[in-house]
N, C-alpha and C. Protein backbone atom coordinates (compact mmCIF):
# COMPACT_ATOMS: atom_id res chain seq x y z
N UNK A 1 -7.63 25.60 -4.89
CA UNK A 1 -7.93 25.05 -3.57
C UNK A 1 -7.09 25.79 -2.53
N UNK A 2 -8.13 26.30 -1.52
CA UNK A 2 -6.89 26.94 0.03
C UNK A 2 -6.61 25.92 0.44
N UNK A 3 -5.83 26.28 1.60
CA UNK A 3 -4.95 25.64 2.54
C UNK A 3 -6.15 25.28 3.86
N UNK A 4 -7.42 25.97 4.07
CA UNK A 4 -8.70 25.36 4.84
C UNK A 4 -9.10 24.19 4.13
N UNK A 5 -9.12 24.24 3.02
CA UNK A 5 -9.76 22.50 2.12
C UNK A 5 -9.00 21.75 2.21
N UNK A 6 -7.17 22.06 2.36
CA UNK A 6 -6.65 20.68 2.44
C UNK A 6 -6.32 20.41 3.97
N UNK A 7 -6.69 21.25 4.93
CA UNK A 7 -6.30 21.10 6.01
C UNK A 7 -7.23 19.41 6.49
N UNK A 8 -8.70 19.69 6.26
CA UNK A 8 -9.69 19.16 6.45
C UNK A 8 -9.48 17.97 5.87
N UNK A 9 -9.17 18.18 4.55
CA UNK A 9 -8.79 16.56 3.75
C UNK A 9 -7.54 15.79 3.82
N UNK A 10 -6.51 16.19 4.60
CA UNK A 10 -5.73 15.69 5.50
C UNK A 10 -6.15 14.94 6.76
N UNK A 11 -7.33 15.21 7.32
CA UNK A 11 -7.41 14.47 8.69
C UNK A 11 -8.29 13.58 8.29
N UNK A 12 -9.47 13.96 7.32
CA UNK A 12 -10.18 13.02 6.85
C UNK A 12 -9.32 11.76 6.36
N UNK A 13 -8.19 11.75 5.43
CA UNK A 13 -7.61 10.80 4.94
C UNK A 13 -6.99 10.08 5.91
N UNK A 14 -6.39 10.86 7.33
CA UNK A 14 -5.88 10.05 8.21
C UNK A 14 -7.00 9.33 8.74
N UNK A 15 -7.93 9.99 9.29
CA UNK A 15 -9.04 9.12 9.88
C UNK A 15 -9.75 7.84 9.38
N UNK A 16 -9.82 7.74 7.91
CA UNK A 16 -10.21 6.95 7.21
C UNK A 16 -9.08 5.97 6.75
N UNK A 17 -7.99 6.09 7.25
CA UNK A 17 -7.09 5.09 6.78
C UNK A 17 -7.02 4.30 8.36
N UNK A 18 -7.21 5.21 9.27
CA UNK A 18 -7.55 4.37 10.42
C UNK A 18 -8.18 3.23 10.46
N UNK A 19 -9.69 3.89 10.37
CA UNK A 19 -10.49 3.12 10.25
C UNK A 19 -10.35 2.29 9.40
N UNK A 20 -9.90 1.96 8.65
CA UNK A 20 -9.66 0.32 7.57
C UNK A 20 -8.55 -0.28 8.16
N UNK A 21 -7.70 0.42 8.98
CA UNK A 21 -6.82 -0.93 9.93
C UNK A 21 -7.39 -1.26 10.42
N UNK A 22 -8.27 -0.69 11.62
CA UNK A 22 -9.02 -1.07 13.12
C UNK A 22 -10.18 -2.38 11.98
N UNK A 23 -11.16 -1.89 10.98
CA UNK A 23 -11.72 -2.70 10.84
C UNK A 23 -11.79 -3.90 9.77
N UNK A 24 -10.23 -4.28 8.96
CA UNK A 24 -10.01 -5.34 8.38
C UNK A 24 -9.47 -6.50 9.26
N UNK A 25 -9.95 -7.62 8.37
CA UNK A 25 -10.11 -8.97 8.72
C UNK A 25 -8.91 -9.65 9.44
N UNK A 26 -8.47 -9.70 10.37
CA UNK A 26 -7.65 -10.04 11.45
C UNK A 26 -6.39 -11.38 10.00
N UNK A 27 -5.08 -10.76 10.31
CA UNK A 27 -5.01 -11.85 9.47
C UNK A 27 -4.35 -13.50 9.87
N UNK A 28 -4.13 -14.68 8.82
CA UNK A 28 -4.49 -15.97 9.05
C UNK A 28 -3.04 -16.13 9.98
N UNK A 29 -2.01 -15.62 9.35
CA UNK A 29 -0.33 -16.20 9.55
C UNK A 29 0.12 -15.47 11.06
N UNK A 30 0.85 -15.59 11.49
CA UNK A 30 1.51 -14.94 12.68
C UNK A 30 2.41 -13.62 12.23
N UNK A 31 3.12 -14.19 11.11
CA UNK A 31 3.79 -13.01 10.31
C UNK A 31 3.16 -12.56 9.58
N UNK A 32 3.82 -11.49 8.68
CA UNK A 32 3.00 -10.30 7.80
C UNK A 32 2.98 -11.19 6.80
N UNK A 33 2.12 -10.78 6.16
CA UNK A 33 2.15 -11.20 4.46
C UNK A 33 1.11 -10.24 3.75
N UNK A 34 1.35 -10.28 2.44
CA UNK A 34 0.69 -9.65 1.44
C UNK A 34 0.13 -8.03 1.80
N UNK A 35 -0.93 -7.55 2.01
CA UNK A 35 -1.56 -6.27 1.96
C UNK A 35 -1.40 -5.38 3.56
N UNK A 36 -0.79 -4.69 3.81
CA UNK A 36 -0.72 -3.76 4.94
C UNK A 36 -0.67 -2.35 5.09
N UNK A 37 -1.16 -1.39 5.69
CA UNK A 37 -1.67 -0.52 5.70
C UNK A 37 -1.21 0.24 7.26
N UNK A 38 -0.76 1.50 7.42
CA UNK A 38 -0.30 1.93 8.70
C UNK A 38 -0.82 3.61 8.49
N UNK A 39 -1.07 4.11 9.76
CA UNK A 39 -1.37 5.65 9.77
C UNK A 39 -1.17 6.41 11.24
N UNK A 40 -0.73 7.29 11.46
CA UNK A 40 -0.28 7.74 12.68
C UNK A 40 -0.22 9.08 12.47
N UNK A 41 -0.54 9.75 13.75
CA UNK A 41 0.08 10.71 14.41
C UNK A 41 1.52 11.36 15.43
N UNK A 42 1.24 12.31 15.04
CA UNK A 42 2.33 13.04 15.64
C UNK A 42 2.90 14.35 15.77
N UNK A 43 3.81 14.54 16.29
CA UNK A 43 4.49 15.93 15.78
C UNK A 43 5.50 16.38 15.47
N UNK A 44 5.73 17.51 14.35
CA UNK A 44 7.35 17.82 13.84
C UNK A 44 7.20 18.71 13.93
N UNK A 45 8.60 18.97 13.02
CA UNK A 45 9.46 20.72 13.26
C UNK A 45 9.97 20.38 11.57
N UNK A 46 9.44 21.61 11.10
CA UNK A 46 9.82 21.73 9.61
C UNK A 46 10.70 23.09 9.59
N UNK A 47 11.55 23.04 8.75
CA UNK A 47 12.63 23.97 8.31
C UNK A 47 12.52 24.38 6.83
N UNK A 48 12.21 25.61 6.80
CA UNK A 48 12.79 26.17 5.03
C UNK A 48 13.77 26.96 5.24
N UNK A 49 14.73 26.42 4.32
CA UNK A 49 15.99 27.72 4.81
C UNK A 49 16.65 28.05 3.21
N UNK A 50 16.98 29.21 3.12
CA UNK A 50 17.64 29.77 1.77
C UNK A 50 18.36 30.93 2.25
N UNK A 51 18.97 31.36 1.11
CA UNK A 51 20.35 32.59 1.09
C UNK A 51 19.30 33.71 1.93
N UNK A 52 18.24 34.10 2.05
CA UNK A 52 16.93 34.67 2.72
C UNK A 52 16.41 34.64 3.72
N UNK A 53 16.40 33.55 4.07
CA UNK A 53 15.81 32.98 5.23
C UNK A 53 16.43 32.64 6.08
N UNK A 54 15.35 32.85 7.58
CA UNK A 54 16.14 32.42 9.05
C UNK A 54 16.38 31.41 9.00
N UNK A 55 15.94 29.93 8.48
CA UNK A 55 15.98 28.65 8.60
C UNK A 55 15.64 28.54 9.65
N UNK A 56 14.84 28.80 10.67
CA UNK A 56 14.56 28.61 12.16
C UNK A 56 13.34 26.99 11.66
N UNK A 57 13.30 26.54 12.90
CA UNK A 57 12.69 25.09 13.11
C UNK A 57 11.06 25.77 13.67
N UNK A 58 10.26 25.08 12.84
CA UNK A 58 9.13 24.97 13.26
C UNK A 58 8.33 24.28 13.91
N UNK A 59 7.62 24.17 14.86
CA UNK A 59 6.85 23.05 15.32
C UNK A 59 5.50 23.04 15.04
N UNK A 60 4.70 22.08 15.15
CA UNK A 60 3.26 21.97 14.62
C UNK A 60 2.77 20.21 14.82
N UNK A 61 1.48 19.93 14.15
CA UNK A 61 1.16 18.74 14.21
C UNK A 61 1.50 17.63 12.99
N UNK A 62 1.82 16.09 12.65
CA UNK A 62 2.28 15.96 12.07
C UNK A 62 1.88 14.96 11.57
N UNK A 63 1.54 13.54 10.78
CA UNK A 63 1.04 13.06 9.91
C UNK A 63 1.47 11.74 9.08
N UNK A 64 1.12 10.53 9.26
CA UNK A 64 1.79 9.65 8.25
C UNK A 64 0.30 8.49 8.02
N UNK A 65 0.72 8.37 6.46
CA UNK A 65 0.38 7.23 6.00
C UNK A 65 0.65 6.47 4.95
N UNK A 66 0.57 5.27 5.37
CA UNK A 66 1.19 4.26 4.15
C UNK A 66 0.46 3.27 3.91
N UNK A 67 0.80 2.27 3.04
CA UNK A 67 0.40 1.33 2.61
C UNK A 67 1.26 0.08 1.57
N UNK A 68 1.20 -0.68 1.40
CA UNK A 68 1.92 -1.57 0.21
C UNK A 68 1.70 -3.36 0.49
N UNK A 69 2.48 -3.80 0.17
CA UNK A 69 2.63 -4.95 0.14
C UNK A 69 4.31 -5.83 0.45
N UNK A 70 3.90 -6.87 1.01
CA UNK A 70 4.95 -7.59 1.76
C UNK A 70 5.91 -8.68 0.85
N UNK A 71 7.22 -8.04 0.26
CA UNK A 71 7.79 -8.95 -0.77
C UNK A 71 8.71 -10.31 -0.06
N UNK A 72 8.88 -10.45 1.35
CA UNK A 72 9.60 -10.84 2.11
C UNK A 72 9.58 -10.73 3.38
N UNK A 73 10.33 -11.22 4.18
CA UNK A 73 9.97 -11.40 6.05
C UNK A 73 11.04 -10.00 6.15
N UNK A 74 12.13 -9.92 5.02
CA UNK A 74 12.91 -8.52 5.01
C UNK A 74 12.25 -7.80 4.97
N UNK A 75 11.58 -7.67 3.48
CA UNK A 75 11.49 -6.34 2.87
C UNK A 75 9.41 -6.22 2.29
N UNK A 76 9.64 -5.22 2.89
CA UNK A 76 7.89 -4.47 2.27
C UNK A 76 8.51 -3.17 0.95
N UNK A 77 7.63 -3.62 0.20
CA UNK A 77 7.42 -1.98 -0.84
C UNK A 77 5.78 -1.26 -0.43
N UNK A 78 6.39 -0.22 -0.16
CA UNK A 78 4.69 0.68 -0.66
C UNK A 78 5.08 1.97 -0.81
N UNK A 79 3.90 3.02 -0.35
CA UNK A 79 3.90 4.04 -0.65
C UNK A 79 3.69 4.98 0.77
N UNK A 80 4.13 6.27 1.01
CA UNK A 80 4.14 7.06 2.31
C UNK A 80 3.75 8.16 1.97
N UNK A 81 2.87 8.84 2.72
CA UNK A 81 2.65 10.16 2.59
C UNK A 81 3.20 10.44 4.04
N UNK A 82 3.71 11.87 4.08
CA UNK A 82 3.88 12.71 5.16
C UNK A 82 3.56 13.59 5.26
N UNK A 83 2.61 14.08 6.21
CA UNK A 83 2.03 15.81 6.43
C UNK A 83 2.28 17.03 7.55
N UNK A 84 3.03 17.62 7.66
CA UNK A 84 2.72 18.68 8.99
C UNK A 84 2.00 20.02 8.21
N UNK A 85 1.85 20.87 9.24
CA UNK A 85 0.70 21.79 9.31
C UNK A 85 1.19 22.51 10.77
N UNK A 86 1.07 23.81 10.70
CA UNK A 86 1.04 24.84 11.73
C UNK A 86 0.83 26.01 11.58
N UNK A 87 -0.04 26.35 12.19
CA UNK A 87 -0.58 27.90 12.38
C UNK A 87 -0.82 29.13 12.83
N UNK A 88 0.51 29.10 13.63
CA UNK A 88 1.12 30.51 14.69
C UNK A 88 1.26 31.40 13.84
N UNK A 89 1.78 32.20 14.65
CA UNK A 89 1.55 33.95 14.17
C UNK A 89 0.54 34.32 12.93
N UNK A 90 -0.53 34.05 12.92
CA UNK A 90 -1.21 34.20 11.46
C UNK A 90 -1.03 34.13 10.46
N UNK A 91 -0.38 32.60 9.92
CA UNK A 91 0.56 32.03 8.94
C UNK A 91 -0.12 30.52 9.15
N UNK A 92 -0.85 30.00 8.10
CA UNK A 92 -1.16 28.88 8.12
C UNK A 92 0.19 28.01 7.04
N UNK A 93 1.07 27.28 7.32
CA UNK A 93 1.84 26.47 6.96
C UNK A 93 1.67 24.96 6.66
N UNK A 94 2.32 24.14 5.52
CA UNK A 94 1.81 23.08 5.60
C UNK A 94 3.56 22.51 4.89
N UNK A 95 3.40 21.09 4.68
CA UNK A 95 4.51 20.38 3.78
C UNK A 95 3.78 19.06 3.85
N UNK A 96 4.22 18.63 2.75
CA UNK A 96 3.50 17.60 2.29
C UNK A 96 4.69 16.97 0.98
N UNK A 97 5.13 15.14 2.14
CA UNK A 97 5.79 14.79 0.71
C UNK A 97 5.15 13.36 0.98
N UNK A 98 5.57 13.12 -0.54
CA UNK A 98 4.52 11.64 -1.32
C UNK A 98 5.94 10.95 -1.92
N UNK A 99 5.98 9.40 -1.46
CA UNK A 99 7.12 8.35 -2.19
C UNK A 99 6.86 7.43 -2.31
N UNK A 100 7.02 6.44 -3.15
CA UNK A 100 7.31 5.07 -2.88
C UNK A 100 8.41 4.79 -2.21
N UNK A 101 8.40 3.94 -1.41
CA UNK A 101 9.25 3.55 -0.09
C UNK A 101 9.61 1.83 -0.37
N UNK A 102 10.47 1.45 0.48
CA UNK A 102 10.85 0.31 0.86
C UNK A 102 11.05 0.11 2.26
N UNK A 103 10.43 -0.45 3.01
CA UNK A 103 10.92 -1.28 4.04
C UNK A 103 11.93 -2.15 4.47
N UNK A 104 13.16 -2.22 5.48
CA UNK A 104 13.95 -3.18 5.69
C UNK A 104 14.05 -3.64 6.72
N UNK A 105 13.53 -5.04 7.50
CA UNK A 105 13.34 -5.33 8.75
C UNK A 105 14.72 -6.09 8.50
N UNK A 106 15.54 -6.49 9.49
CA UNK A 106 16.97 -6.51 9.40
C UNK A 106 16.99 -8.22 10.03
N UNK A 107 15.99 -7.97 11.21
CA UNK A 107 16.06 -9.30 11.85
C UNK A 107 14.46 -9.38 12.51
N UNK A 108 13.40 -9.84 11.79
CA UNK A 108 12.17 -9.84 11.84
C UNK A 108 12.02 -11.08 12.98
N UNK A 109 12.66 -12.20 12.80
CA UNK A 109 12.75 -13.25 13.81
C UNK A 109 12.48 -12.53 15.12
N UNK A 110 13.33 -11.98 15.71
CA UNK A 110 13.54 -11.41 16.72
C UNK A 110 13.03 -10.53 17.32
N UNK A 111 13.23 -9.05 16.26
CA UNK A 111 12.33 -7.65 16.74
C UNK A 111 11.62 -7.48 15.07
N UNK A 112 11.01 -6.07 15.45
CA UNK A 112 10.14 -5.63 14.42
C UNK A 112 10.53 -4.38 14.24
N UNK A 113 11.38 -4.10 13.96
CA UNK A 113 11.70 -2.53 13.83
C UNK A 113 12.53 -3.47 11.94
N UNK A 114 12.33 -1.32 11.73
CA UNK A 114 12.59 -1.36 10.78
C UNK A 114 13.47 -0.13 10.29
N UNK A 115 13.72 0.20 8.61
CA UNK A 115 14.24 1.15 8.41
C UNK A 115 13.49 1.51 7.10
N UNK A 116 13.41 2.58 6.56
CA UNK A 116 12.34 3.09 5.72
C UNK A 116 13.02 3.91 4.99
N UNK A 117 13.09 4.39 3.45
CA UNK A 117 13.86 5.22 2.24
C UNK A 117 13.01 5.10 1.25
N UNK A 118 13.19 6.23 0.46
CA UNK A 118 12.10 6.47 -1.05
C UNK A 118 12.33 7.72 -1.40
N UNK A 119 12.43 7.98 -2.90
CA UNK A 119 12.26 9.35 -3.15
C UNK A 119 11.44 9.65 -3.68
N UNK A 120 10.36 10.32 -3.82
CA UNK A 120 9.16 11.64 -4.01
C UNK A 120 9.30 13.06 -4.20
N UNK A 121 7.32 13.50 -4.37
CA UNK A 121 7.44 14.83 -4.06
C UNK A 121 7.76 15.40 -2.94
N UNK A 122 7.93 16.88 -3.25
CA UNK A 122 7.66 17.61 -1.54
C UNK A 122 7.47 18.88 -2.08
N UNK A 123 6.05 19.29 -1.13
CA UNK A 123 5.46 20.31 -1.45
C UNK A 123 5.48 20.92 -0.20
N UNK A 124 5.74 22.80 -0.24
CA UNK A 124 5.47 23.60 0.60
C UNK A 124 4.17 24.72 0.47
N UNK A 125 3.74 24.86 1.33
CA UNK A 125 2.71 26.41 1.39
C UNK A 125 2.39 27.36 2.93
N UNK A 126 2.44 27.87 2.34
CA UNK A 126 2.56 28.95 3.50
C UNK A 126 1.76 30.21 2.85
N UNK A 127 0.57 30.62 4.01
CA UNK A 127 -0.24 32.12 3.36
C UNK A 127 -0.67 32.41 4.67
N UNK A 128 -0.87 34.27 4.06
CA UNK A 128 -1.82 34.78 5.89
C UNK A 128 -3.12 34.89 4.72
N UNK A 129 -3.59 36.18 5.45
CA UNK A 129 -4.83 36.72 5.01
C UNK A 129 -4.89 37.26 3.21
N UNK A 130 -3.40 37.99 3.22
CA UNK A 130 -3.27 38.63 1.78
C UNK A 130 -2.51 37.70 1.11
N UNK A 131 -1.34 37.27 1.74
CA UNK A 131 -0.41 36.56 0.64
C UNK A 131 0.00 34.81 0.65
N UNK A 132 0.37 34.25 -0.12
CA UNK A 132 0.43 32.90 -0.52
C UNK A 132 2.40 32.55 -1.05
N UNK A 133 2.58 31.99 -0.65
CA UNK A 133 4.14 31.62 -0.97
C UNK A 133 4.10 29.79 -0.92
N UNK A 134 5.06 29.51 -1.60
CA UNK A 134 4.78 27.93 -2.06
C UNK A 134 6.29 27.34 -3.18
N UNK A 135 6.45 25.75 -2.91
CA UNK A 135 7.64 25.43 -3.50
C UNK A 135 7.49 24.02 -3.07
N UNK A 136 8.09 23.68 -4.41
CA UNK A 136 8.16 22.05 -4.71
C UNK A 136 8.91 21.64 -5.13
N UNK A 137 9.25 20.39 -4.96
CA UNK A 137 10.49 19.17 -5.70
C UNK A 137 10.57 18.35 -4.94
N UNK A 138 11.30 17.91 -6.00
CA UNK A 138 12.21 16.09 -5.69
C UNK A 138 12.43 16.02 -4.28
N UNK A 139 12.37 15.19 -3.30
CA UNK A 139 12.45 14.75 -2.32
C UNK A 139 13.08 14.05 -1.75
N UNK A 140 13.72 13.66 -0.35
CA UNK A 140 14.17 12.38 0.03
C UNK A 140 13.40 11.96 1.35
N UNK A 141 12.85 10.58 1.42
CA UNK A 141 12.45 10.01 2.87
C UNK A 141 12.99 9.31 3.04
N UNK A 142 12.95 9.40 4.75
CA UNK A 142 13.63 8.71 5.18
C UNK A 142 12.84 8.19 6.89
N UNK A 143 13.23 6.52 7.39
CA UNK A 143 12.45 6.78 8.65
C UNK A 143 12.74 5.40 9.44
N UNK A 144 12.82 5.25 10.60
CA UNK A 144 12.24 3.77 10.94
C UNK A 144 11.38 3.91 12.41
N UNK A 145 10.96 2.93 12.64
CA UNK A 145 10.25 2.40 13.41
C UNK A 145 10.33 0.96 13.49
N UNK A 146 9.47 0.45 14.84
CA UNK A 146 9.23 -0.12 15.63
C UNK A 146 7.98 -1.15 15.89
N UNK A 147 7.45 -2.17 15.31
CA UNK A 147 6.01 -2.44 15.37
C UNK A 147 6.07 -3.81 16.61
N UNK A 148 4.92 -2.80 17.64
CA UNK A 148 4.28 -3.66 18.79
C UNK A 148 3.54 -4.46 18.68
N UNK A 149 3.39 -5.55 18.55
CA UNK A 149 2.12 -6.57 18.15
C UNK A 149 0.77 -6.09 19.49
N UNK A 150 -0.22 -5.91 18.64
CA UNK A 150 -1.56 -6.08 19.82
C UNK A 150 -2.60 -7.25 19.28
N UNK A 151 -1.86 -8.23 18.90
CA UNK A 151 -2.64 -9.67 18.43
C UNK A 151 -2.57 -9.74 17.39
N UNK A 152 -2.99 -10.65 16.33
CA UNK A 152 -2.46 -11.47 15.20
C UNK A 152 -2.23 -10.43 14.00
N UNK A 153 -3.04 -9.86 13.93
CA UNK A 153 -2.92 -8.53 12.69
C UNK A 153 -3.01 -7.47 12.98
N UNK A 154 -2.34 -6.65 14.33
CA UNK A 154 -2.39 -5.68 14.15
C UNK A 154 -0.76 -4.92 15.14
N UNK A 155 0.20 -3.89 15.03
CA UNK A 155 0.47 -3.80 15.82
C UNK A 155 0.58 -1.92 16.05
N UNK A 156 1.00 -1.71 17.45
CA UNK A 156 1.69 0.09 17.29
C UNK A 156 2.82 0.53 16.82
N UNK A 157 3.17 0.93 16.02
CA UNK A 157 4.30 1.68 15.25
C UNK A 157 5.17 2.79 16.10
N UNK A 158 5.54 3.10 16.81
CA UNK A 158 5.95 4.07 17.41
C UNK A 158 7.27 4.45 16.19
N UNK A 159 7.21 5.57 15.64
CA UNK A 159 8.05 6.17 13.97
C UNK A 159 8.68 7.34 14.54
N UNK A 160 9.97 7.25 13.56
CA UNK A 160 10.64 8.30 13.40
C UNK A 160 10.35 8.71 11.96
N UNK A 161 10.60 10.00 11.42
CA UNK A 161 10.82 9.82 10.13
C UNK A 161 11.43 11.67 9.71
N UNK A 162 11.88 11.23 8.36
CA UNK A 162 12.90 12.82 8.00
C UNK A 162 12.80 12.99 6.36
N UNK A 163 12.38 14.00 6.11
CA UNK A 163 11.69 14.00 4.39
C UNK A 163 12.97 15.45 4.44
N UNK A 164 13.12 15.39 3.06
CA UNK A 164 14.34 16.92 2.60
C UNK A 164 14.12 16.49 0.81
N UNK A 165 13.87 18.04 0.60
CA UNK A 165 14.41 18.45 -0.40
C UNK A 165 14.80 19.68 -0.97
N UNK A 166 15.64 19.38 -1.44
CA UNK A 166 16.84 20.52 -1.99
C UNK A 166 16.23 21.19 -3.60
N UNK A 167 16.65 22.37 -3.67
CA UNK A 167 16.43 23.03 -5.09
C UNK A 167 15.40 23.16 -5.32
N UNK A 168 14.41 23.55 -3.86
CA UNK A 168 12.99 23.75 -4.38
C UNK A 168 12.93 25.60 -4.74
N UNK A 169 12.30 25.38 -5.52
CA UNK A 169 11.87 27.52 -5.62
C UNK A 169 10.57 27.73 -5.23
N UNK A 170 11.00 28.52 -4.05
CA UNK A 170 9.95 29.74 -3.57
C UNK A 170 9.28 30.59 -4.43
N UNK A 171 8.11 30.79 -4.80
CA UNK A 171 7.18 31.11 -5.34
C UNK A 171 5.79 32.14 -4.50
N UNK A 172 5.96 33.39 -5.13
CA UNK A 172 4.83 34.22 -5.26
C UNK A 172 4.12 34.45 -6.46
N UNK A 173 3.09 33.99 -6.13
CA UNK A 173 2.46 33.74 -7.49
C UNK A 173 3.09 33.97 -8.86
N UNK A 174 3.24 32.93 -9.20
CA UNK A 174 4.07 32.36 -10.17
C UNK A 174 5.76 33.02 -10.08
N UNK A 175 6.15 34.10 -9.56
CA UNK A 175 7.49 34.71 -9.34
C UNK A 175 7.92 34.21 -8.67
N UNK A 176 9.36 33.93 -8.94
CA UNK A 176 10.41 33.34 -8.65
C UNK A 176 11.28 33.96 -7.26
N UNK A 177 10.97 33.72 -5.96
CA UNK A 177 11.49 34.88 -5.00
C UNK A 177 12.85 33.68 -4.41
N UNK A 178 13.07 32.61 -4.27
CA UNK A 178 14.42 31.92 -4.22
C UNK A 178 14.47 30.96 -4.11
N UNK A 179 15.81 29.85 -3.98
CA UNK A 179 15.99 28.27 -4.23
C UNK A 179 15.91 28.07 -2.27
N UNK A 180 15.19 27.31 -1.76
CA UNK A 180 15.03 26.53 -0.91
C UNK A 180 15.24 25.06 -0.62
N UNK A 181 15.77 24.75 0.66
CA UNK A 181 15.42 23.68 1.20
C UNK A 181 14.74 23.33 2.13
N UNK A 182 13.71 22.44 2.33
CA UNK A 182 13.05 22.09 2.77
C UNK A 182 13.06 20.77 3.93
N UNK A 183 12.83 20.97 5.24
CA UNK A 183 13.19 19.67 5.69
C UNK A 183 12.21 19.50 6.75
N UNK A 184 11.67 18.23 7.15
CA UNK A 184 10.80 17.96 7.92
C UNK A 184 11.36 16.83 8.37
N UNK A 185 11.31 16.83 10.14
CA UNK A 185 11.64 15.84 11.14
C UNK A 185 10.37 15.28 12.04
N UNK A 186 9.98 14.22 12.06
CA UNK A 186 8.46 14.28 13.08
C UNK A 186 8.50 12.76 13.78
N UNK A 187 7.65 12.94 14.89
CA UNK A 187 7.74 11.59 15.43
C UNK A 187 6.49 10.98 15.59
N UNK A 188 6.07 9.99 15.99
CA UNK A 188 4.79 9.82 15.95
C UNK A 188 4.16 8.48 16.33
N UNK A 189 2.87 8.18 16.60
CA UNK A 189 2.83 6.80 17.24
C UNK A 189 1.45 6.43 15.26
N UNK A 190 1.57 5.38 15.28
CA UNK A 190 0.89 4.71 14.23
C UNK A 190 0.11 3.36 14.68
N UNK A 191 -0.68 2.89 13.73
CA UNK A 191 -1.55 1.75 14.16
C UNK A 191 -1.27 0.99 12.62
N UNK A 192 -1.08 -0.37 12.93
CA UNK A 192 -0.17 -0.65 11.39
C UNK A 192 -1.40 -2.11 11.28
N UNK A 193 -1.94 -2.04 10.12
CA UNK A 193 -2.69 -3.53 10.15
C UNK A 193 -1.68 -4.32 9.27
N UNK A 194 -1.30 -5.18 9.39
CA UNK A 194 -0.48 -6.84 9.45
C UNK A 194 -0.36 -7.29 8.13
């Protein structure tokens, strides 16, 4: 698979996770409970840096979605994906990390912000016309946000969030070219169903 097939199936998945907030069943309680679902846009600046590399900060467009369930007025478990993508100088770039997460609302009474941690994958790719370079591993996320109520089940997320991982290897087809780290910072507004 290129990096054109997953570009496409990245927005599709955002779009369609949209659409099942905007159109599930408003829910009964004032507070959260049980099944919730969030997806947003935005934008980051991703960094690969090694004994090689400039480590310079990238910018581009950027990507979240989640989902899980509500164990407490504290605490949610689910799962997060994070995506950026950019395509200057004739270098299509991407990162992509996947976790199970936890949620910690600290004082839900009051406000709705939160704080967000999980460890996962994290995948890099980067190709022009001729060549392909790429690297993966273990991960850390990290993030919080903010949820705006816009009526009983739904609110805006306005997110921070920061994915890293260390000891990934850079890869030309299948060769080993060096140990990287990887880090992605992005911000972003979300639509969170309840």
């Amino acid at each position: 698979m290129t990096l054109d097939h997953v570009r496409p199936s990245l927005g599709r998945v955002v779009c369609t996770a949209l659409a099942l907030c905007l159109a599930a069943a408003p829910a009964r309680a004032q507070e959260p409970s049980g099944f919730w679902a969030s997806a947003g846009l935005g934008t980051g600046m991703h960094q690969l840096s090694c004994d090689v590399c400039r480590g310079e900060y990238n910018g581009g467009w950027a990507a979240r979605v989640a989902l899980g369930g509500t164990l407490s007025d504290h605490l949610r478990l689910g799962g997060e994906v994070q995506g950026w993508t950019d395509g200057s100088e004739g270098i299509r770039s991407t990162f992509l990390a996947v976790a199970p997460t936890l949620y910690w609302y600290p004082s839900p009474a009051r406000t709705r912000y939160f704080v967000m941690g999980g460890v996962g994958l994290a995948r890099f790719r980067a190709s022009d016309s001729t060549d392909a370079l790429s690297a993966s591993s273990l991960g850390v996320m990290l993030g919080v946000g903010y949820e705006v109520r816009i009526g009983r089940a739904y609110a805006l997320t306005p997110f921070a969030g920061f994915s890293n991982s260390f000891f990934a290897n850079l890869r030309d087809d299948q060769t080993l070219l060096a140990d990287v780290r990887l880090t992605l910072l992005h911000l972003g507004l979300s639509v969170t169903r309840l």
